[in-house]
N, C-alpha and C. Protein backbone atom coordinates (compact mmCIF):
# COMPACT_ATOMS: atom_id res chain seq x y z
N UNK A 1 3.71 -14.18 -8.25
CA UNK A 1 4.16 -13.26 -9.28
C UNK A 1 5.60 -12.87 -8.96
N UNK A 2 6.12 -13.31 -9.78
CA UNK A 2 8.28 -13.62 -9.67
C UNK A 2 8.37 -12.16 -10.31
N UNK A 3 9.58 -10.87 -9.56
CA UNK A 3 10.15 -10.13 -10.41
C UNK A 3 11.14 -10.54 -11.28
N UNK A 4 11.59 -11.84 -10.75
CA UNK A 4 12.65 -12.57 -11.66
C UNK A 4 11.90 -13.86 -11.84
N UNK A 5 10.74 -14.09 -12.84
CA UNK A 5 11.07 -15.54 -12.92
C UNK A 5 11.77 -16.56 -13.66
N UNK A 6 12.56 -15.93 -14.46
CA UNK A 6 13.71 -16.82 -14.83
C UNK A 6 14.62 -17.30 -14.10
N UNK A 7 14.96 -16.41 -12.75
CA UNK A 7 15.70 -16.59 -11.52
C UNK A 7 15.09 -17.68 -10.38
N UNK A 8 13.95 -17.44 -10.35
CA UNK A 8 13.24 -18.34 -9.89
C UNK A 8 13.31 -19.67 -9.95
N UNK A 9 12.70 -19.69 -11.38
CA UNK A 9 12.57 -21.29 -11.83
C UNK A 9 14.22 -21.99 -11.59
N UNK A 10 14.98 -21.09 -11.65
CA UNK A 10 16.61 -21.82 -11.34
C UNK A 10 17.16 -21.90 -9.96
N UNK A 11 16.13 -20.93 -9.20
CA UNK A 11 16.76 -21.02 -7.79
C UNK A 11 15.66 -20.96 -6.76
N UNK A 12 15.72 -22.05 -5.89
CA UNK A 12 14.91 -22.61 -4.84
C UNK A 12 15.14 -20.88 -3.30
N UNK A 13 16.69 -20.72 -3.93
CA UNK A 13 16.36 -19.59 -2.62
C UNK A 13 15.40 -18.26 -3.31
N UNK A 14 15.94 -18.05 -4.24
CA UNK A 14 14.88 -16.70 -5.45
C UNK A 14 13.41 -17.04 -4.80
N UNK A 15 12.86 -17.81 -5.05
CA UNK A 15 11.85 -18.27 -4.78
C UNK A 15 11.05 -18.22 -3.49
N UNK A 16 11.70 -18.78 -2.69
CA UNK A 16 12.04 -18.83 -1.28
C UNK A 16 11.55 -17.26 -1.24
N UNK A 17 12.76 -16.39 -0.81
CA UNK A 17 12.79 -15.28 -0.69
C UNK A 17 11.68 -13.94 -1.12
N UNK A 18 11.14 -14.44 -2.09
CA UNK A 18 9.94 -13.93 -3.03
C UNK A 18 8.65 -14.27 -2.26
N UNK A 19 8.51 -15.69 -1.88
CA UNK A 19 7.38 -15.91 -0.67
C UNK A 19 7.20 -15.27 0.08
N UNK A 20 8.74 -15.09 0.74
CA UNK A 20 9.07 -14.73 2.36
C UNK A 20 8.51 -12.74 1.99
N UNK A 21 8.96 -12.33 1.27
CA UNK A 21 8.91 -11.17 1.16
C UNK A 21 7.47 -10.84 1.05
N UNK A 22 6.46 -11.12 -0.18
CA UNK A 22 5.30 -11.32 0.06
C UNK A 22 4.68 -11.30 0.98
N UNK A 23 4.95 -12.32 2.21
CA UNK A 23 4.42 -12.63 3.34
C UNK A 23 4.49 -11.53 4.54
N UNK A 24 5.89 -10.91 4.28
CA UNK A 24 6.23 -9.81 5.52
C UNK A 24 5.28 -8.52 5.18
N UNK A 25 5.58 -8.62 3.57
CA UNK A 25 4.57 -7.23 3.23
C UNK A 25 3.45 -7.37 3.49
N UNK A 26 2.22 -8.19 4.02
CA UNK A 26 1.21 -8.45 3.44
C UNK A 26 0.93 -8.47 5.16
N UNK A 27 1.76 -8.82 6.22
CA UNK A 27 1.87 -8.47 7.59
C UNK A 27 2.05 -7.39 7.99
N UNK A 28 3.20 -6.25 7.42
CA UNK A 28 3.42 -5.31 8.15
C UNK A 28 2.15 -3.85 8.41
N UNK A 29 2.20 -3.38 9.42
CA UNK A 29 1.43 -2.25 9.97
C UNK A 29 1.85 -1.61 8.92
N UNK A 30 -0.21 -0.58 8.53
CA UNK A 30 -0.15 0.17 7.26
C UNK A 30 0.37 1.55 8.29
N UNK A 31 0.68 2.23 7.03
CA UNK A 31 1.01 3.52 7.75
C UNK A 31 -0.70 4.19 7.40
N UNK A 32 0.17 5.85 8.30
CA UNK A 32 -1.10 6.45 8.53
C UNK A 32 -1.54 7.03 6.85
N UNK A 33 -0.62 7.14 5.93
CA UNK A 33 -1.41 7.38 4.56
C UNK A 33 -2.08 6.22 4.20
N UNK A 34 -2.01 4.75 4.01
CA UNK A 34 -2.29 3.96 4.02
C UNK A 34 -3.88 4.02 4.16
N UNK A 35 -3.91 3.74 5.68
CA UNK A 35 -5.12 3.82 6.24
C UNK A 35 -6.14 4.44 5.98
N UNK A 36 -5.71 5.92 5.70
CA UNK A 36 -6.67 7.24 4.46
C UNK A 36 -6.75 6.73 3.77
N UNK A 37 -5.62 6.32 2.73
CA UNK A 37 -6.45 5.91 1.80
C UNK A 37 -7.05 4.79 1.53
N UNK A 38 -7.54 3.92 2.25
CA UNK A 38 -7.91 3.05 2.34
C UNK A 38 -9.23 3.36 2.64
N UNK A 39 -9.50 4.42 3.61
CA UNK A 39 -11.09 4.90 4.39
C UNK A 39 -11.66 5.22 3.10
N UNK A 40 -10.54 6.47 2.35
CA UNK A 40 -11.41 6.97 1.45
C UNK A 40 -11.37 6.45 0.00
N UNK A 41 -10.70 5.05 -0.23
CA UNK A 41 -11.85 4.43 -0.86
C UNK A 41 -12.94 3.73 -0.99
N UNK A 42 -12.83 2.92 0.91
CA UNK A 42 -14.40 2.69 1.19
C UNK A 42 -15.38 3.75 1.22
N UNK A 43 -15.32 4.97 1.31
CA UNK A 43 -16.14 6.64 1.21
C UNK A 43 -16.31 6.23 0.14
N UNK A 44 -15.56 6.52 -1.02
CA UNK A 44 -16.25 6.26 -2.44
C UNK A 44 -17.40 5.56 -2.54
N UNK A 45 -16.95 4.18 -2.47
CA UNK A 45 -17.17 3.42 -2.41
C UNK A 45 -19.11 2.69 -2.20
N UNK A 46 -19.05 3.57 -0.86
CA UNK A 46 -20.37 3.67 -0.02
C UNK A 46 -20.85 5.35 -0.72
N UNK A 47 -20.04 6.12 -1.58
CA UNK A 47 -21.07 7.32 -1.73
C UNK A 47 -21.06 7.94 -1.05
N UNK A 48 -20.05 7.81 0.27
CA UNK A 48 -20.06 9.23 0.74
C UNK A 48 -18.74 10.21 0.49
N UNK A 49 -19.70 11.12 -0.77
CA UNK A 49 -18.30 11.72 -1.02
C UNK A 49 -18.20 13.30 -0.41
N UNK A 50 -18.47 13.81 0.53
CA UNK A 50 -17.89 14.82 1.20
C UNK A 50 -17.14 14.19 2.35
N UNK A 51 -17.24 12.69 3.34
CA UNK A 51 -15.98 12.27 3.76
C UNK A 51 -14.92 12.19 2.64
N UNK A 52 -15.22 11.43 1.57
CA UNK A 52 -13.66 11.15 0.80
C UNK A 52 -12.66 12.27 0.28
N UNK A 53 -13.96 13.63 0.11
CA UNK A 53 -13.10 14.79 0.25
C UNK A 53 -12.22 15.21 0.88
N UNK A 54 -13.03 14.89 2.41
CA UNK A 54 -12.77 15.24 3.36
C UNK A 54 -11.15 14.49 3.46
N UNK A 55 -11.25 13.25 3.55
CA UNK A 55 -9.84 12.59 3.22
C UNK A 55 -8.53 12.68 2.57
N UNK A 56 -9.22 13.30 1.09
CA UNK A 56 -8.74 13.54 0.17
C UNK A 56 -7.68 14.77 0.32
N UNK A 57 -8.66 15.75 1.16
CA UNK A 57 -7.58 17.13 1.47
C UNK A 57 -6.72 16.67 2.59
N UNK A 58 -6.89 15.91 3.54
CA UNK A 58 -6.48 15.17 4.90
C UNK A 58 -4.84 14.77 4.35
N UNK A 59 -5.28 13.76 3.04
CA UNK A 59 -3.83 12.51 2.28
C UNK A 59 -3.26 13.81 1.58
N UNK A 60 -3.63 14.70 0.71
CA UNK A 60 -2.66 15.93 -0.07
C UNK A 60 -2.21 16.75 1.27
N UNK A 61 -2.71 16.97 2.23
CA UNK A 61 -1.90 17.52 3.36
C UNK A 61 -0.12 16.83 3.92
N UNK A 62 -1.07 15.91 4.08
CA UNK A 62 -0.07 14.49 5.04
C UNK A 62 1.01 14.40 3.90
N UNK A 63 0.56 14.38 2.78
CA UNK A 63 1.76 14.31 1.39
C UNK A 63 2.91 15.28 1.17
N UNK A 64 1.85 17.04 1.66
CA UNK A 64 2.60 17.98 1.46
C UNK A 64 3.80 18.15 2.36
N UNK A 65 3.26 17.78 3.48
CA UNK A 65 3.91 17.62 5.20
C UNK A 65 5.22 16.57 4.66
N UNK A 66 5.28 15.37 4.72
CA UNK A 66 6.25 14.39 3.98
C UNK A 66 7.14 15.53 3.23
N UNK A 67 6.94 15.95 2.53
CA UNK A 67 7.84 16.00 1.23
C UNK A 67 8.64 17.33 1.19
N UNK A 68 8.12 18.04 2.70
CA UNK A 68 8.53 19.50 2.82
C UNK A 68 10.00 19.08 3.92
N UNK A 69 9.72 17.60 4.71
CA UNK A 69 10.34 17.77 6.38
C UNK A 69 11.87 17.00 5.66
């Protein structure tokens, strides 16, 4: 999935680069919001929803924390 694929189809590095990028993202270490939310959509998921709560206030914390520092 090309953000440029008109750029693409004309250029072997576009292309290139679009792989490569893909690939690093799809490697790099999640962060710690990440990971929450990731638990708590397996919580959903499985029905347990006083963990995903539990999560839920955990990720609007960790969010509030971010956006204050």
């Amino acid at each position: 999935q090309s953000h440029f694929p008109e750029l693409a189809q004309k250029s072997s590095e576009i292309a290139f680069l679009e792989e490569w990028l893909e690939e690093v993202g799809s490697k790099r270490p999640l962060s710690k919001l990440e990971i929450m939310q990731r638990e708590m959509e397996g919580a959903i998921a499985s029905e347990l929803y006083e963990r995903a709560a539990e999560l839920r206030d955990a990720i609007k914390l960790l969010q509030t924390r971010d956006t204050t520092v």
